[in-house]
Protein backbone atom coordinates (compact mmCIF):
# COMPACT_ATOMS: atom_id res chain seq x y z
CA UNK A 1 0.00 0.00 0.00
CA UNK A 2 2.70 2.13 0.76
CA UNK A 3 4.09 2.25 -2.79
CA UNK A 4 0.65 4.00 -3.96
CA UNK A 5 1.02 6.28 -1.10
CA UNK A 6 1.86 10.28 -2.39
CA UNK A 7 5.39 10.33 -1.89
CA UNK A 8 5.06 14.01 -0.20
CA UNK A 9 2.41 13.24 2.84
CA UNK A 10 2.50 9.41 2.37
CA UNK A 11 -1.19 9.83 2.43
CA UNK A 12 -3.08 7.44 -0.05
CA UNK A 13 -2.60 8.19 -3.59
CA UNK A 14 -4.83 7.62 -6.70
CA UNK A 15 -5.42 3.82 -6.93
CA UNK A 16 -6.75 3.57 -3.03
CA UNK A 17 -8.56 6.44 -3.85
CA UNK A 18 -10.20 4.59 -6.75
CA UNK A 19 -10.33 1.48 -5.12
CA UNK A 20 -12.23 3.54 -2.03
CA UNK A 21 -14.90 4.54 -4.67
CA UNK A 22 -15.39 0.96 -6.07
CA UNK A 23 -15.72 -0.27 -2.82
CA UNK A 24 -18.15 2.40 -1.38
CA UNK A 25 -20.10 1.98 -4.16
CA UNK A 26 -20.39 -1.77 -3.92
CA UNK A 27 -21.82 -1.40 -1.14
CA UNK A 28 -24.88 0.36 -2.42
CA UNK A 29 -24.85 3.26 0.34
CA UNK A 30 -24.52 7.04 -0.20
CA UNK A 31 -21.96 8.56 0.41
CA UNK A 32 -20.05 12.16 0.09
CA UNK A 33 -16.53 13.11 -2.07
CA UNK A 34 -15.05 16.35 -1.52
CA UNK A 35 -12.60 17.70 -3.30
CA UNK A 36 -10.35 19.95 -1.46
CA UNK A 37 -7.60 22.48 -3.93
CA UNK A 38 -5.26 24.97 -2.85
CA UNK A 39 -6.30 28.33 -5.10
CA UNK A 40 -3.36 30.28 -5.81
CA UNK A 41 -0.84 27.90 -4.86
CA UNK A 42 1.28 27.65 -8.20
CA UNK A 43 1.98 31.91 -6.87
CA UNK A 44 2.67 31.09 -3.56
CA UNK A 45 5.36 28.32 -4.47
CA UNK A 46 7.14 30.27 -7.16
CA UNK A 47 7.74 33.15 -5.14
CA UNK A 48 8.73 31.18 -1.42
CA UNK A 49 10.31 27.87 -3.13
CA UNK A 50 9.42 24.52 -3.36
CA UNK A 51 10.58 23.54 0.43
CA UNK A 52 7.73 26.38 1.99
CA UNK A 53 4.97 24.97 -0.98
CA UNK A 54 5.60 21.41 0.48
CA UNK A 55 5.34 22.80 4.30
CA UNK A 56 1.90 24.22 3.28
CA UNK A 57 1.00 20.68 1.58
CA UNK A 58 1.97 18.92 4.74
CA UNK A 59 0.09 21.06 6.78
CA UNK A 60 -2.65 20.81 4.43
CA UNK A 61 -2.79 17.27 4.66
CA UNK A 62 -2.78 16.90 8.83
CA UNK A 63 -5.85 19.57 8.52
CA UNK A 64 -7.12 17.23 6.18
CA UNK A 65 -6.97 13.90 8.04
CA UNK A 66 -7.76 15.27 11.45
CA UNK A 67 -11.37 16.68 9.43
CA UNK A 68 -12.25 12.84 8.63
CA UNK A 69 -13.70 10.34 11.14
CA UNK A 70 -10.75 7.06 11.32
CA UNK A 71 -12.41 3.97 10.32
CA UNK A 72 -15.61 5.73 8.81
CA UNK A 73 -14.10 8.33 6.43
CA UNK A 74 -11.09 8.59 3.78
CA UNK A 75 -8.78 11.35 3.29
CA UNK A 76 -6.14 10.70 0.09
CA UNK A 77 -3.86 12.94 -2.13
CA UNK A 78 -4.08 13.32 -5.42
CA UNK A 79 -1.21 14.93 -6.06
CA UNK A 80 0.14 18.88 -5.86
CA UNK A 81 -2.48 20.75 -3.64
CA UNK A 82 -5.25 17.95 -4.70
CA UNK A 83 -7.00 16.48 -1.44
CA UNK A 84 -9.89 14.35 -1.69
CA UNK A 85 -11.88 13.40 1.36
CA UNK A 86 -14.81 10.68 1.43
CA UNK A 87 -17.33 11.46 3.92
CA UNK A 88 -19.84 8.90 5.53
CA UNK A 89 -19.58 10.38 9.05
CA UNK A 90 -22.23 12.52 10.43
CA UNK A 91 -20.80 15.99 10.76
CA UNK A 92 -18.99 16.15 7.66
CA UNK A 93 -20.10 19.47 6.71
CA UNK A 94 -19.16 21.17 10.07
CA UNK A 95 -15.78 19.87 9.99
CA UNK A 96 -15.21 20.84 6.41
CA UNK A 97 -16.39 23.97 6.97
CA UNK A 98 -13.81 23.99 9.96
CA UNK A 99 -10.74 22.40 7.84
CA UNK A 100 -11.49 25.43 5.23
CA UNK A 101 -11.53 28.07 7.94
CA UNK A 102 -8.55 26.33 9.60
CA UNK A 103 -6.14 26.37 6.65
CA UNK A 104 -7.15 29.91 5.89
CA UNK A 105 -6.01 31.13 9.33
CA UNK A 106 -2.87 28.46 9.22
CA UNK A 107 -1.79 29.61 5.60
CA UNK A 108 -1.50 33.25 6.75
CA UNK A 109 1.75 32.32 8.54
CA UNK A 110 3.12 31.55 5.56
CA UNK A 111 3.17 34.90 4.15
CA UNK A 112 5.88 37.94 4.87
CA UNK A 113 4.43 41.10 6.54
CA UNK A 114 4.18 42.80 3.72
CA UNK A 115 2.21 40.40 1.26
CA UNK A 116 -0.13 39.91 4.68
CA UNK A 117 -0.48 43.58 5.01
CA UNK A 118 -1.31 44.23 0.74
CA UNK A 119 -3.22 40.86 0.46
CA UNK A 120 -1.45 40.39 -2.86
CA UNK A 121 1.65 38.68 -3.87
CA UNK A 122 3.17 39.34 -7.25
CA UNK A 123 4.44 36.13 -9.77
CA UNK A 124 3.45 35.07 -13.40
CA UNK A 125 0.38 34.02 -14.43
CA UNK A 126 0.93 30.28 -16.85
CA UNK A 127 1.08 32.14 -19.78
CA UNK A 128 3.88 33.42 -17.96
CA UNK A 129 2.07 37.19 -17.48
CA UNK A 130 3.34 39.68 -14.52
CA UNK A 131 0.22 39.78 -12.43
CA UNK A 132 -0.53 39.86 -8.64
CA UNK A 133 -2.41 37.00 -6.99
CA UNK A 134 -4.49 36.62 -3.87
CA UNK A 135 -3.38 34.78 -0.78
CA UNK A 136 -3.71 31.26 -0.24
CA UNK A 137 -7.17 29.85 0.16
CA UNK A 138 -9.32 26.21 -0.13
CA UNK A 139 -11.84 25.05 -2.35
CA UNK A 140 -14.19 22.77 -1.16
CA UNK A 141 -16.24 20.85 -3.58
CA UNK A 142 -18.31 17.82 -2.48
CA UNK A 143 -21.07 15.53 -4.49
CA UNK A 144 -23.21 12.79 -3.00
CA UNK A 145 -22.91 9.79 -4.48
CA UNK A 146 -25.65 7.64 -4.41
CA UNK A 147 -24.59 3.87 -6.26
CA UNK A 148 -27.35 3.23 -8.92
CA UNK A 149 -26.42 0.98 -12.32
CA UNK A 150 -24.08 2.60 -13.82
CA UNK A 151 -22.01 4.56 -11.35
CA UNK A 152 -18.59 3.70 -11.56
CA UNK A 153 -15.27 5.69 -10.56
CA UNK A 154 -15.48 7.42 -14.27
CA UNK A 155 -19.03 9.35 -13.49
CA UNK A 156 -17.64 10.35 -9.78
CA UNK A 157 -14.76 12.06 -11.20
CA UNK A 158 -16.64 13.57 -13.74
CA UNK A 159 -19.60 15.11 -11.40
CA UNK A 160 -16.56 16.00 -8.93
CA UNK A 161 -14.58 18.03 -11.64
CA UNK A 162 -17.71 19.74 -12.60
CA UNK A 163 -18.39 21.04 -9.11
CA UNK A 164 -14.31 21.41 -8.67
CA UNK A 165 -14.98 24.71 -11.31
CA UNK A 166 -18.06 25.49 -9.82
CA UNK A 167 -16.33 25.87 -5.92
CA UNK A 168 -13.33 27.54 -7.56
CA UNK A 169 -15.58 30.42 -8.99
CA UNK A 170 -17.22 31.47 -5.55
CA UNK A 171 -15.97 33.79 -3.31
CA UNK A 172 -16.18 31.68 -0.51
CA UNK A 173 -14.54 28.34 -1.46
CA UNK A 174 -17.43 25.76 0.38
């Protein structure tokens, strides 16, 4: 198992995420995926480095599994600042709510004085554009899945991308 763990938080990768979703919807039972993205991020770790973007990852990823329930829920890494969570707890939405509130206080350490004070912090867009960027924050997106014919791992990812764009374009990232 360890070998499809993300190298970064050793937290499981993309096969036990997939295998989580087969499995969950086996058994015929609702349940929740959130997907949980770091806006801003590709900013953040161009201007600090590489060893502060994986500090921010790692924190990221204890916020993440201390939000899930052991034994009930799933958290997994996708890779980069891609989190997914599967929820079957009751609660779920308080403590996401929580883990979204949480990193945005616990990112703000990760910022000099003076990007804290301006809210901004300058860096190229991908088309490799001058710009200035907004701080750090979390997008939450999260679908119920409930198993009829037909659901498989493909139409999960789909519906969760969908929402993924739909999260990212709020203010508020829940």
């Amino acid at each position: 198992a360890a070998r499809h763990c993300n190298p970064l938080t050793l937290m499981p990768g993309n096969r036990q995420i997939e295998e989580e979703v087969n499995r969950l919807i086996g058994l015929g039972r609702p349940f929740h995926v959130g997907y949980l993205d770091i806006d801003c991020f590709k900013p953040y770790n161009d201007h600090y480095g590489y060893a502060q973007g994986d500090r921010v990852l790692l924190e990221l990823a204890e916020l993440v599994k201390q939000s899930c329930y052991p034994r009930v829920d799933f958290a997994g890494h996708i890779g980069g600042d891609d989190f997914i969570v599967i929820l079957r707890s009751p609660g779920w939405q308080h403590r996401l709510r929580r883990l979204v509130d949480n990193f945005d206080a616990a990112v703000r350490r990760s910022y000099s004085d003076e990007h804290l004070v301006t809210g901004r912090l300058p860096g190229c867009d991908r088309d490799g554009q001058a710009r200035e960027f907004p701080l750090m924050t979390l997008s939450a997106a999260v679908i119920e899945v409930v198993p009829v014919r037909g659901t498989d791992v493909t139409t999960v990812s789909a519906e969760q991308r969908e929402m993924k764009s739909v999260a990212k374009a709020r203010t508020r990232h829940v």
